[in-house]
C-alpha atoms as a PDB file:
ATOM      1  CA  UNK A   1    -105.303  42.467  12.293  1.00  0.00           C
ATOM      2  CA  UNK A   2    -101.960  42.172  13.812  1.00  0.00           C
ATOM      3  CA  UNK A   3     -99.087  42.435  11.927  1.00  0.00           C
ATOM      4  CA  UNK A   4     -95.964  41.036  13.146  1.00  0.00           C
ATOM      5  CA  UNK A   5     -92.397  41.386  12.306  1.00  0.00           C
ATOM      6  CA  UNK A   6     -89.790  38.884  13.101  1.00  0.00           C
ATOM      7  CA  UNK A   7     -86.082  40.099  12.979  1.00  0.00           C
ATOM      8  CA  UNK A   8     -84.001  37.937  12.287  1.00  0.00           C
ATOM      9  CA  UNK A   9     -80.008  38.047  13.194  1.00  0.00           C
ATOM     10  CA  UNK A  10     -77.463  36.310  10.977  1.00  0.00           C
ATOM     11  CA  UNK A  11     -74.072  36.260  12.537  1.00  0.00           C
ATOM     12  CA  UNK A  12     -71.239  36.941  10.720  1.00  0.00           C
ATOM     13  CA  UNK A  13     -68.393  34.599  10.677  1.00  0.00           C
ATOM     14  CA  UNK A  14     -65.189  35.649  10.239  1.00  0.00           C
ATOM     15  CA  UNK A  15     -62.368  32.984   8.673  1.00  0.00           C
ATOM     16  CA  UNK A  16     -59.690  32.197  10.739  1.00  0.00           C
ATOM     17  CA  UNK A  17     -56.539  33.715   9.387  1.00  0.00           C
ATOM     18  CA  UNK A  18     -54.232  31.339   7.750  1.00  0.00           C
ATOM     19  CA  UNK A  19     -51.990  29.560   9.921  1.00  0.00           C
ATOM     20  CA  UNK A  20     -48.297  30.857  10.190  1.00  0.00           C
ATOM     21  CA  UNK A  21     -45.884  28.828   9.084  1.00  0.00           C
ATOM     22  CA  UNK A  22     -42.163  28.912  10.314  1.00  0.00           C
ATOM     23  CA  UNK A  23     -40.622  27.374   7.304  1.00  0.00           C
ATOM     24  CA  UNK A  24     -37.000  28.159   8.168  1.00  0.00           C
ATOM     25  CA  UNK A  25     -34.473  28.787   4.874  1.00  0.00           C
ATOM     26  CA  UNK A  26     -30.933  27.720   4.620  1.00  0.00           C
ATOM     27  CA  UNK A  27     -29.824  31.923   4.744  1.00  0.00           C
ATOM     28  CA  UNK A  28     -31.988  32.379   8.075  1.00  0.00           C
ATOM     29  CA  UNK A  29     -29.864  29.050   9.980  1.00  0.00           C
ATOM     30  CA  UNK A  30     -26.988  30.578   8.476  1.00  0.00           C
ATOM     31  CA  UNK A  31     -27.434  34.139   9.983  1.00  0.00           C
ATOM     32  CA  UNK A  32     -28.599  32.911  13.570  1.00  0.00           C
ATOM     33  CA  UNK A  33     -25.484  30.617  13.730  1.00  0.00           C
ATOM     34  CA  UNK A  34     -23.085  33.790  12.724  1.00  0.00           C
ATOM     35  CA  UNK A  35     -25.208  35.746  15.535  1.00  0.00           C
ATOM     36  CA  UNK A  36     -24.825  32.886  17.897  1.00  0.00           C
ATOM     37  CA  UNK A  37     -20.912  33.265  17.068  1.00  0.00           C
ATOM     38  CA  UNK A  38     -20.774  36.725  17.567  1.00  0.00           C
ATOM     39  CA  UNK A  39     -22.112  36.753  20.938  1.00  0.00           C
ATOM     40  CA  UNK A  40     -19.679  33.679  22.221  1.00  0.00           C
ATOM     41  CA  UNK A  41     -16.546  35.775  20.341  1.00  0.00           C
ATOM     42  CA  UNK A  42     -17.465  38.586  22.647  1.00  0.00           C
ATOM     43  CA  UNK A  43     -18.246  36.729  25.537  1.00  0.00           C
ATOM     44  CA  UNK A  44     -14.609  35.242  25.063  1.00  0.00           C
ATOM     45  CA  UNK A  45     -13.124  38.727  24.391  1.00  0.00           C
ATOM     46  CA  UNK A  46     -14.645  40.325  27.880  1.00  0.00           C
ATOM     47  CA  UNK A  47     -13.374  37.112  29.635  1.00  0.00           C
ATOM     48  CA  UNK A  48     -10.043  37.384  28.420  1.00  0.00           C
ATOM     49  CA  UNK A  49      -9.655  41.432  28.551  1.00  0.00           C
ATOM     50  CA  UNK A  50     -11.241  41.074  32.034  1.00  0.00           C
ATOM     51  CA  UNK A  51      -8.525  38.016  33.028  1.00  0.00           C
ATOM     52  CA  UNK A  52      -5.685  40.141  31.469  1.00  0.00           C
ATOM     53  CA  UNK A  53      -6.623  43.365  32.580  1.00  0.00           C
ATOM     54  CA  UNK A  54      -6.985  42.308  36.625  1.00  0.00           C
ATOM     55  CA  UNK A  55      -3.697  40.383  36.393  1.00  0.00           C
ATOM     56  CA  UNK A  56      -1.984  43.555  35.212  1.00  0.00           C
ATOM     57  CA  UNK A  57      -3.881  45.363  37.905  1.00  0.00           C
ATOM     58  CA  UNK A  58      -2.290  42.423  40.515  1.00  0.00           C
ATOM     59  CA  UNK A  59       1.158  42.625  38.805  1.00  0.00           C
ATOM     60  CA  UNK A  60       1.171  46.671  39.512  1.00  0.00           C
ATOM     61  CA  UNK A  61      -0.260  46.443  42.976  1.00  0.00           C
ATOM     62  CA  UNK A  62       2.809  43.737  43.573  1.00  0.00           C
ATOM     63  CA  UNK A  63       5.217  46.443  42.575  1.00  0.00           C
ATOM     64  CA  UNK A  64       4.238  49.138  44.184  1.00  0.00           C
ATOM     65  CA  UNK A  65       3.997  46.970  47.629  1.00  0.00           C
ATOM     66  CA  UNK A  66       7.323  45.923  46.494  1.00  0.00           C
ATOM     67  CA  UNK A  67       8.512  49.143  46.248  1.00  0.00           C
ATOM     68  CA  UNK A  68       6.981  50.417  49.560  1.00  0.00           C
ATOM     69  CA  UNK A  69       8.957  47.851  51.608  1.00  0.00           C
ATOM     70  CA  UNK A  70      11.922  48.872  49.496  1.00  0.00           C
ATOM     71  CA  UNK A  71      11.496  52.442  50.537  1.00  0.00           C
ATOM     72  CA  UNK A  72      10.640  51.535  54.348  1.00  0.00           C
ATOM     73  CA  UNK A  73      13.687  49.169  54.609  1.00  0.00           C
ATOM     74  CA  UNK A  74      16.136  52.305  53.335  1.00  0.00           C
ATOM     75  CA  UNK A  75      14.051  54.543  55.629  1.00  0.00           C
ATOM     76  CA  UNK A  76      14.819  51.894  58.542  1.00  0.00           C
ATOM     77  CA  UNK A  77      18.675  51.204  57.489  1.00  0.00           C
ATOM     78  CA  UNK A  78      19.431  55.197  57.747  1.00  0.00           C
ATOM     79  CA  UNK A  79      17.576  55.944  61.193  1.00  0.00           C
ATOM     80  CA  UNK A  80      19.975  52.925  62.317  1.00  0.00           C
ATOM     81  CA  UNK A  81      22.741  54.728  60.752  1.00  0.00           C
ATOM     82  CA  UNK A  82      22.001  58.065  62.448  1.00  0.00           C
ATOM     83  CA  UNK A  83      21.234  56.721  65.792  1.00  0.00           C
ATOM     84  CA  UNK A  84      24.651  54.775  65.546  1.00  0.00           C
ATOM     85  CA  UNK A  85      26.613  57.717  64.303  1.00  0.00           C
ATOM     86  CA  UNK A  86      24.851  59.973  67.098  1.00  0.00           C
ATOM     87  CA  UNK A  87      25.796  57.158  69.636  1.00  0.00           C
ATOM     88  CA  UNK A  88      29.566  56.995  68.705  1.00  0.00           C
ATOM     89  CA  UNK A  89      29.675  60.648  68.769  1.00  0.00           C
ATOM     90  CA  UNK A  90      28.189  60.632  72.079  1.00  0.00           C
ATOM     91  CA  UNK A  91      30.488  57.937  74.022  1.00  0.00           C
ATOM     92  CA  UNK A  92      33.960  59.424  72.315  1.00  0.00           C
ATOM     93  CA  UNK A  93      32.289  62.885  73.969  1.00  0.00           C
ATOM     94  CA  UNK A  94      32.328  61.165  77.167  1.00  0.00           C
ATOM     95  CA  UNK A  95      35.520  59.679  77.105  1.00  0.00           C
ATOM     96  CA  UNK A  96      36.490  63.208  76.334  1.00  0.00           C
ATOM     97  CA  UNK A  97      37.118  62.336  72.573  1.00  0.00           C
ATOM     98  CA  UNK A  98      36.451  65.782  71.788  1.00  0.00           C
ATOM     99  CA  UNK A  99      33.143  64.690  70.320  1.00  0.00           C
ATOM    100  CA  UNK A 100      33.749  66.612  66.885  1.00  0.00           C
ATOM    101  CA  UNK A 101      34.155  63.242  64.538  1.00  0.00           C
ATOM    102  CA  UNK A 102      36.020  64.257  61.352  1.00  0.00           C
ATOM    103  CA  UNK A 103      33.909  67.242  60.552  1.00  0.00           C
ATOM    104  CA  UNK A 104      35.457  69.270  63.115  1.00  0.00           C
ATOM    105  CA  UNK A 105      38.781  67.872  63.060  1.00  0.00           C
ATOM    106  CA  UNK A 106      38.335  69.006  58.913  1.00  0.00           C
ATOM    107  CA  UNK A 107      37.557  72.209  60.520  1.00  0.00           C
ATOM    108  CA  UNK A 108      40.040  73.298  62.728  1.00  0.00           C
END
């Protein structure tokens, strides 16, 4: 006799788990539109400090180029003045001026 044994397999099933639904409340729109606000609030507020903050930057650099020609136009105005004053002083000693200018003739 032959004895023979049959195995049998039963697969196991699983169930599907439920399907997710997005049910979304009146609170949960509420809070992503006060997000939503935020972030466009700070957007606005970078923009602006950024706008303000490089036309201060351009306003300063203005001055201070302002200021440098100021400077260089004095600089200019009294190496004129002492190349005029040395070339007075330097014809009335040829002309035999005595060459002194008023500082000498204060000292003598």
């Amino acid at each position: 006799t032959t004895t023979t044994t049959t195995t049998t397999t039963t697969a196991t099933t699983r169930a599907a788990p439920p399907a997710r639904t997005t049910t979304t409340t009146d609170a949960d729109a509420e809070a992503a539109e006060d997000i939503l606000d935020a972030f466009f609030v700070g957007k606005a507020l970078a923009e602006t400090l950024l706008e303000r903050a490089g036309g201060a930057l351009a306003d300063a650099l203005g001055s201070v180029a302002k200021l440098d020609a100021q400077i260089q136009e004095e600089v200019r105005r009294f190496q004129e003045d002492v190349e005029r004053r040395a070339r007075e002083e330097s014809e009335r000693a040829r002309r035999g001026g005595g060459g002194g200018g008023a500082r000498d003739d204060q000292m003598r």
